[in-house]
C-alpha atoms as a PDB file:
ATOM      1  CA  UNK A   1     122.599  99.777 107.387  1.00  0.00           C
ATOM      2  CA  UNK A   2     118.651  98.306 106.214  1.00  0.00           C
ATOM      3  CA  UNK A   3     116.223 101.106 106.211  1.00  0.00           C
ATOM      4  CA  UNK A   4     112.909  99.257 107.460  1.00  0.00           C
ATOM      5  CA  UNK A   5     109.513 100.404 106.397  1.00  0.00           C
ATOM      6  CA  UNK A   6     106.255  98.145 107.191  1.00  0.00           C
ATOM      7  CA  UNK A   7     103.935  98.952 104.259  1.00  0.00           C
ATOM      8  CA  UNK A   8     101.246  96.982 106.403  1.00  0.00           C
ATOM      9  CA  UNK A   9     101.543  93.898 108.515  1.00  0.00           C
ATOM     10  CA  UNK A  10     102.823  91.410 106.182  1.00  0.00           C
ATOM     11  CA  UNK A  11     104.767  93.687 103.779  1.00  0.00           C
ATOM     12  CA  UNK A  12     107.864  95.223 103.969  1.00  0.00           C
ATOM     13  CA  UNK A  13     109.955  97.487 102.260  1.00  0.00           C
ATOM     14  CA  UNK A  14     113.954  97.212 103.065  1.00  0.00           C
ATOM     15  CA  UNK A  15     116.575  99.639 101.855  1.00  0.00           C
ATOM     16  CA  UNK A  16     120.077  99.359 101.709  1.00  0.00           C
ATOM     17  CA  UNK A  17     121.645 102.223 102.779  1.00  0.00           C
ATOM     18  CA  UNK A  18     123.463 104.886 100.682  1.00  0.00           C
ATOM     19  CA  UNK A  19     126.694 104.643 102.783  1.00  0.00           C
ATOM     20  CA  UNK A  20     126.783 101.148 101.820  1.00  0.00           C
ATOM     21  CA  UNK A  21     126.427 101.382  98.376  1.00  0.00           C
ATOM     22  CA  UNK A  22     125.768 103.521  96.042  1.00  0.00           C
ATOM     23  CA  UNK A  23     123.122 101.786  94.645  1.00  0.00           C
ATOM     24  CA  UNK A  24     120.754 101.276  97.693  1.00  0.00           C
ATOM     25  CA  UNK A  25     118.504  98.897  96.311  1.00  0.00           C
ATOM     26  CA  UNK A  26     115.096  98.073  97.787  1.00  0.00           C
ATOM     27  CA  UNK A  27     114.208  94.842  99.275  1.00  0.00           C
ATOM     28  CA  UNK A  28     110.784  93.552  99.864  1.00  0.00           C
ATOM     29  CA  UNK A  29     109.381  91.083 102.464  1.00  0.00           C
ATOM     30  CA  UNK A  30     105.942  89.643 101.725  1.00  0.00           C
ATOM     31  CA  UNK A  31     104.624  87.008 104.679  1.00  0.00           C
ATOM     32  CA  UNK A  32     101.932  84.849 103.559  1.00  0.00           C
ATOM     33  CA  UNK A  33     100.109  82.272 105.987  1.00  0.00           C
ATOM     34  CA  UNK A  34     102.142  79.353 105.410  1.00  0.00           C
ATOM     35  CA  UNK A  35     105.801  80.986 103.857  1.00  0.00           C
ATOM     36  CA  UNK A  36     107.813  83.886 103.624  1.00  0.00           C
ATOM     37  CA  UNK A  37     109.012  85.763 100.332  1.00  0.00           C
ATOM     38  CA  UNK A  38     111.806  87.702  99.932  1.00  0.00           C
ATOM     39  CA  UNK A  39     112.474  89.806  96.372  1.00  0.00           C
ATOM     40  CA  UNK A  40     115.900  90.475  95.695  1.00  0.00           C
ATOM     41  CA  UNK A  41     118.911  90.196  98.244  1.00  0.00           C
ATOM     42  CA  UNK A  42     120.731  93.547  97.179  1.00  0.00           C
ATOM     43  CA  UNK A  43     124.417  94.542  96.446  1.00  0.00           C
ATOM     44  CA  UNK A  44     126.512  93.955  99.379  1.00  0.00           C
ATOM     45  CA  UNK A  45     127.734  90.637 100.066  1.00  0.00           C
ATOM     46  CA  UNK A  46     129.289  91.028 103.794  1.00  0.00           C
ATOM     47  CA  UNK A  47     126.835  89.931 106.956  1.00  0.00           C
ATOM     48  CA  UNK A  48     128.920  92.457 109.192  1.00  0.00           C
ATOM     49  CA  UNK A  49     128.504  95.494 106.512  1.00  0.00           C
ATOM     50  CA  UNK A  50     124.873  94.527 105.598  1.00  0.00           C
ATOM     51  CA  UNK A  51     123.008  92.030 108.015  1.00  0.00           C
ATOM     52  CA  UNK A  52     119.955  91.285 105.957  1.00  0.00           C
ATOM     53  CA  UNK A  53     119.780  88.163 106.369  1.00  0.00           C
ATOM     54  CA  UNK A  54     118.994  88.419 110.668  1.00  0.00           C
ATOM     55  CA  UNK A  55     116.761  91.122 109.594  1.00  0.00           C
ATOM     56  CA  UNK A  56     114.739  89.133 107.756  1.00  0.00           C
ATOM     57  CA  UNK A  57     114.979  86.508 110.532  1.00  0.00           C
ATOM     58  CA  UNK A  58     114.417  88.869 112.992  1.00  0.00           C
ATOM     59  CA  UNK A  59     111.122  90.930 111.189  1.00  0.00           C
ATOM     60  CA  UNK A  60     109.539  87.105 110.788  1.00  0.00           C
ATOM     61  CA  UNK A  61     110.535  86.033 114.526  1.00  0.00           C
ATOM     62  CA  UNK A  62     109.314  89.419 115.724  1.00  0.00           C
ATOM     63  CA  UNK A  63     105.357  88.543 113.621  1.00  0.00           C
ATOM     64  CA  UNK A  64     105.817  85.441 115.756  1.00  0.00           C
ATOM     65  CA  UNK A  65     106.694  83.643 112.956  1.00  0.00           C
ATOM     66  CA  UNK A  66     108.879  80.379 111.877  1.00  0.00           C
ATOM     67  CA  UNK A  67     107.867  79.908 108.138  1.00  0.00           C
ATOM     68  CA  UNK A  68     109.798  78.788 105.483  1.00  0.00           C
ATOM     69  CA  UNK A  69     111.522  81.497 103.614  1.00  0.00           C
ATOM     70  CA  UNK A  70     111.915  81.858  99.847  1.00  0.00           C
ATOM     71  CA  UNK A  71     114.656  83.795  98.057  1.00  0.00           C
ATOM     72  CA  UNK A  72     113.851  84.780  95.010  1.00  0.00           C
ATOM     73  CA  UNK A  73     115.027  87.423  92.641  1.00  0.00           C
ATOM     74  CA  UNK A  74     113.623  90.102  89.684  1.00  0.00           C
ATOM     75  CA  UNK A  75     117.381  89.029  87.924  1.00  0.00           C
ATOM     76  CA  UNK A  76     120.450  87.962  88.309  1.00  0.00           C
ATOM     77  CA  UNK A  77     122.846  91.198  88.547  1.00  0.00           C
ATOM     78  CA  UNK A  78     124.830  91.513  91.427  1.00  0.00           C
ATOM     79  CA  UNK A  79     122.751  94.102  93.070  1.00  0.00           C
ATOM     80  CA  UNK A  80     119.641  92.245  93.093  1.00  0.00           C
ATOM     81  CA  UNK A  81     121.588  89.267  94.630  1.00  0.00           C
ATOM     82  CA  UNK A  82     124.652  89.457  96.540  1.00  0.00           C
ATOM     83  CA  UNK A  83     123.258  88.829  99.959  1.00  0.00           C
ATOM     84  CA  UNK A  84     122.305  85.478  98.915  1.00  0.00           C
ATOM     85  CA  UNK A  85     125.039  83.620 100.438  1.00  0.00           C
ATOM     86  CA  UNK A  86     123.625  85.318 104.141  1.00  0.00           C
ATOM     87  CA  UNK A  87     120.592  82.827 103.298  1.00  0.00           C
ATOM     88  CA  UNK A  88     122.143  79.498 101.911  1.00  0.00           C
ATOM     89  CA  UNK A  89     122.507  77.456 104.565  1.00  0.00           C
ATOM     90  CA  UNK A  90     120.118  79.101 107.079  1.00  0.00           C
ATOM     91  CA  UNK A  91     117.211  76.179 107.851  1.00  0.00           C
ATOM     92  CA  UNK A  92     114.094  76.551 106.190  1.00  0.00           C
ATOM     93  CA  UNK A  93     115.250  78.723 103.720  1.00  0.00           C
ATOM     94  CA  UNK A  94     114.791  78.222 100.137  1.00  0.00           C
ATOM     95  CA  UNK A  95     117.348  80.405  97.449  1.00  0.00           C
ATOM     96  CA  UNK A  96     116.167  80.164  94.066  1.00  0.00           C
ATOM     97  CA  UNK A  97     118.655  80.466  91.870  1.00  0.00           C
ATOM     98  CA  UNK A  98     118.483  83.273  88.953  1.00  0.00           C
ATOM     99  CA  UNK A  99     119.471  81.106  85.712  1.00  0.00           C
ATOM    100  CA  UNK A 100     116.211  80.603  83.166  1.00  0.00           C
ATOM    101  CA  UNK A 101     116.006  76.994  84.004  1.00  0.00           C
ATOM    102  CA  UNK A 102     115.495  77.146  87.439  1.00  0.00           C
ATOM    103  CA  UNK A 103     113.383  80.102  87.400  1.00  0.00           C
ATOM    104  CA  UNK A 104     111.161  78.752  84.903  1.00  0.00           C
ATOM    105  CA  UNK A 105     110.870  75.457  87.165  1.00  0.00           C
ATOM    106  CA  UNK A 106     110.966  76.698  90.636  1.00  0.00           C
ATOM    107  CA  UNK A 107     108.243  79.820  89.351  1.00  0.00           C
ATOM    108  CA  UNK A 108     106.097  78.121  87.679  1.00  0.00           C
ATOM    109  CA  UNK A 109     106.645  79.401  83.815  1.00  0.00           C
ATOM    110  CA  UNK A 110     106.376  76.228  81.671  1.00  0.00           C
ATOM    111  CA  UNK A 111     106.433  78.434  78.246  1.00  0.00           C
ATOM    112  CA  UNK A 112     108.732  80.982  78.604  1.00  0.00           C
ATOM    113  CA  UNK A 113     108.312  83.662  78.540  1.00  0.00           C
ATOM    114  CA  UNK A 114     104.182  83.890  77.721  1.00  0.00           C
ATOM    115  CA  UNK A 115     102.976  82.560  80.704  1.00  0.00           C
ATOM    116  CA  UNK A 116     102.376  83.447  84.238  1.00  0.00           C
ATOM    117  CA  UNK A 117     104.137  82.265  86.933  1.00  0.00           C
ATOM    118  CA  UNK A 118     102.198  81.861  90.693  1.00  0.00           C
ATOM    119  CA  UNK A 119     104.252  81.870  94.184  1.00  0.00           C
ATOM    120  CA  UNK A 120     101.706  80.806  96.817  1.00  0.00           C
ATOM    121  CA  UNK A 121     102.325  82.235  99.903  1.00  0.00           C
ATOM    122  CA  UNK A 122      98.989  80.614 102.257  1.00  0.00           C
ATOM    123  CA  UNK A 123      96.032  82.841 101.186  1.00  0.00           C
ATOM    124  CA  UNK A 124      98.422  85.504  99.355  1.00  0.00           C
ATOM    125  CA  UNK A 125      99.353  84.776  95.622  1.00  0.00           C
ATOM    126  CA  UNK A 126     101.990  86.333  94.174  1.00  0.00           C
ATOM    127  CA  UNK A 127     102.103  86.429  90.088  1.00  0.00           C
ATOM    128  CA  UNK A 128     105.325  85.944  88.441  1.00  0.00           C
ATOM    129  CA  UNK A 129     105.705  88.042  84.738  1.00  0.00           C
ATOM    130  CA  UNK A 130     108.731  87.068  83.038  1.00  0.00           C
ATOM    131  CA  UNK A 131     110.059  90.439  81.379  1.00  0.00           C
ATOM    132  CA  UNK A 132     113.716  89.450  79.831  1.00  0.00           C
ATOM    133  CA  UNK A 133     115.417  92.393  78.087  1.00  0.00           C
ATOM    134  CA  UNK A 134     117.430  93.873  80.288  1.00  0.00           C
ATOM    135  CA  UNK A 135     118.575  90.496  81.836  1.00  0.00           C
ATOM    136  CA  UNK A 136     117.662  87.150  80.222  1.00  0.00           C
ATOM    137  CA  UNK A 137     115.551  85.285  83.150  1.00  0.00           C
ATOM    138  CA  UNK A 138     114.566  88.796  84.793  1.00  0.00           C
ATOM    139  CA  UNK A 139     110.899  89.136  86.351  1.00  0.00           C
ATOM    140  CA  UNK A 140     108.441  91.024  87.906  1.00  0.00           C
ATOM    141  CA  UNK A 141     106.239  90.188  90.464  1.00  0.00           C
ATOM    142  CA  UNK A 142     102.435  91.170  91.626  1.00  0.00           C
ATOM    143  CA  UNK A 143     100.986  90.901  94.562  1.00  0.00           C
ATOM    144  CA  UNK A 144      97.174  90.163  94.322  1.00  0.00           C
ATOM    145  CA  UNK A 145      96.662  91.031  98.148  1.00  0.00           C
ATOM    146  CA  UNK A 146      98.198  94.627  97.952  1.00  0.00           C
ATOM    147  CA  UNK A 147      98.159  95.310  94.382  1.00  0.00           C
ATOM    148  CA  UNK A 148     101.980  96.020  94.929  1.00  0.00           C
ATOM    149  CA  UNK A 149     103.884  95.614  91.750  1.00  0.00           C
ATOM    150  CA  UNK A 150     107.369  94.512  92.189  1.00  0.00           C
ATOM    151  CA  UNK A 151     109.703  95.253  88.684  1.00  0.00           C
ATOM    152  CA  UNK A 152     112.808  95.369  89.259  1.00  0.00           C
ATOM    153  CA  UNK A 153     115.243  96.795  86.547  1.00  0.00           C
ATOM    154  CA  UNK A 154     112.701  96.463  83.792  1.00  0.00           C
ATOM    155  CA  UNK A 155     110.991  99.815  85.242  1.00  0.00           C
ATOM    156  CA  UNK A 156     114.019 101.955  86.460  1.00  0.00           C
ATOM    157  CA  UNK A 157     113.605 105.066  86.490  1.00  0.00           C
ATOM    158  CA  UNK A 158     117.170 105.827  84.822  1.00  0.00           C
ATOM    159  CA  UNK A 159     119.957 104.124  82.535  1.00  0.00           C
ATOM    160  CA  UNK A 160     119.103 100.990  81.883  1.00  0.00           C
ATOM    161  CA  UNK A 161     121.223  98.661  79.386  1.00  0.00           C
ATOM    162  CA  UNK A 162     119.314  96.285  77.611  1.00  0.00           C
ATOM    163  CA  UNK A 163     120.457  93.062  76.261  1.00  0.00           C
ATOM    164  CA  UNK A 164     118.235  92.218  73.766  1.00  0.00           C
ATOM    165  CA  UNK A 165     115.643  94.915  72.422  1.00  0.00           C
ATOM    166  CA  UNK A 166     113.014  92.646  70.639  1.00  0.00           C
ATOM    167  CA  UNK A 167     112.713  90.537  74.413  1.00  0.00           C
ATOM    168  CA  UNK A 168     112.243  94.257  75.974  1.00  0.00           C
ATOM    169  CA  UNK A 169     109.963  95.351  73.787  1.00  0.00           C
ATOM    170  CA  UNK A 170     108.050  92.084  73.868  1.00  0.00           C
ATOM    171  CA  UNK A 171     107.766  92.260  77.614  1.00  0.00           C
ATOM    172  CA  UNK A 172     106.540  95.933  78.091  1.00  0.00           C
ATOM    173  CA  UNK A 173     103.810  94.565  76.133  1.00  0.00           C
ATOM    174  CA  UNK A 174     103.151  91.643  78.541  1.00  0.00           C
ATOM    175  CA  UNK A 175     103.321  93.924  81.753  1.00  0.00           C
ATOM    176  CA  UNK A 176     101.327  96.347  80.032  1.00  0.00           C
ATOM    177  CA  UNK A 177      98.455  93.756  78.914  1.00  0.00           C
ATOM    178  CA  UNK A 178      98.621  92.627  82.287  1.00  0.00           C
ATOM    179  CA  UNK A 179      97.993  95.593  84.655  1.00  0.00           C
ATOM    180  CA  UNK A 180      95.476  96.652  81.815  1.00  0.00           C
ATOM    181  CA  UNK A 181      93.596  93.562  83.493  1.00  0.00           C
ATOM    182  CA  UNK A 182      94.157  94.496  87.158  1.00  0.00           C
ATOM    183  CA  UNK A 183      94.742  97.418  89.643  1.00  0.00           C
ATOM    184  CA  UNK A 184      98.266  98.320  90.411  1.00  0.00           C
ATOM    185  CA  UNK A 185      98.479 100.770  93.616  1.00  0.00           C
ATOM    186  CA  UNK A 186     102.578 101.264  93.341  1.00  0.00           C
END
């Protein structure tokens, strides 16, 4: 049901499969020294269907691993977050939830939505760009150590509805001062 691909050994890329939904949204594990992050939780709910939350488990325990894991999200649509419940009450496990308020607090984002957010991983930093538009607390996320830039909706590659043009437009601009400033390999 997860498609599994290890971009390198502390990075990978999960895919939920086309049989389960339609959708098959991408999932990404980044491992840091000291904690675990994982972007987005995807679109189906049901452990037995979709058992993303023991492969996550599993892909830390196999590293050798028992960090803390956090849960975070690009927004709060259902297909970026439906697994979460898998995660809630798992120990060690931290499930931010996708509202502005506790994004802004548990990123880092004191003045929404001009600055940068940090997630620090234990010698990998992970940069938090709010871009609202297409949801109202929706992110993206860059990964100094990889140069991996994670965007969520606000890059799709199709038909996208957008919620409020003027945040949109205001946020392309962001992202696109701020990989003007650094190297973005994908």
């Amino acid at each position: 049901p997860i498609q599994i691909h290890r971009y390198n050994a502390d990075t990978f890329i999960l895919r939920e499969s086309l049989c389960a939904t339609y959708e098959a949204p991408f999932i990404y594990l980044l491992i840091g020294r000291t904690k675990a992050l994982l972007i987005d939780t995807g679109a189906v709910t049901d452990a037995k269907t979709m058992p993303l939350a023991q492969t996550v488990m599993s892909l830390l325990a196999n590293q050798g691993l028992n960090l803390p894991l956090v849960v975070v999200h690009t927004h709060g649509h259902l297909d970026h977050r439906s697994g979460d419940d898998q995660f809630r009450d798992l120990p060690n496990v931290e499930v931010v939830p996708t509202d502005l308020k506790s994004v802004k607090s548990h990123l880092g984002i004191a003045d929404w939505p001009s600055d940068i957010g940090q997630i620090d991983l234990g010698d990998r930093v992970i940069d938090v760009i709010p871009t609202p538009g297409h949801y109202p607390s929706h992110v993206a996320f860059y990964d100094r150590q990889t140069e991996l830039f994670f965007s969520g909706d606000f890059l799709l590659p199709g038909r996208l509805l957008i919620e409020d043009t003027n945040a949109d437009l205001a946020s392309a601009q962001r992202v696109a001062k701020f990989v003007e400033e650094r190297p973005v390999s994908y």
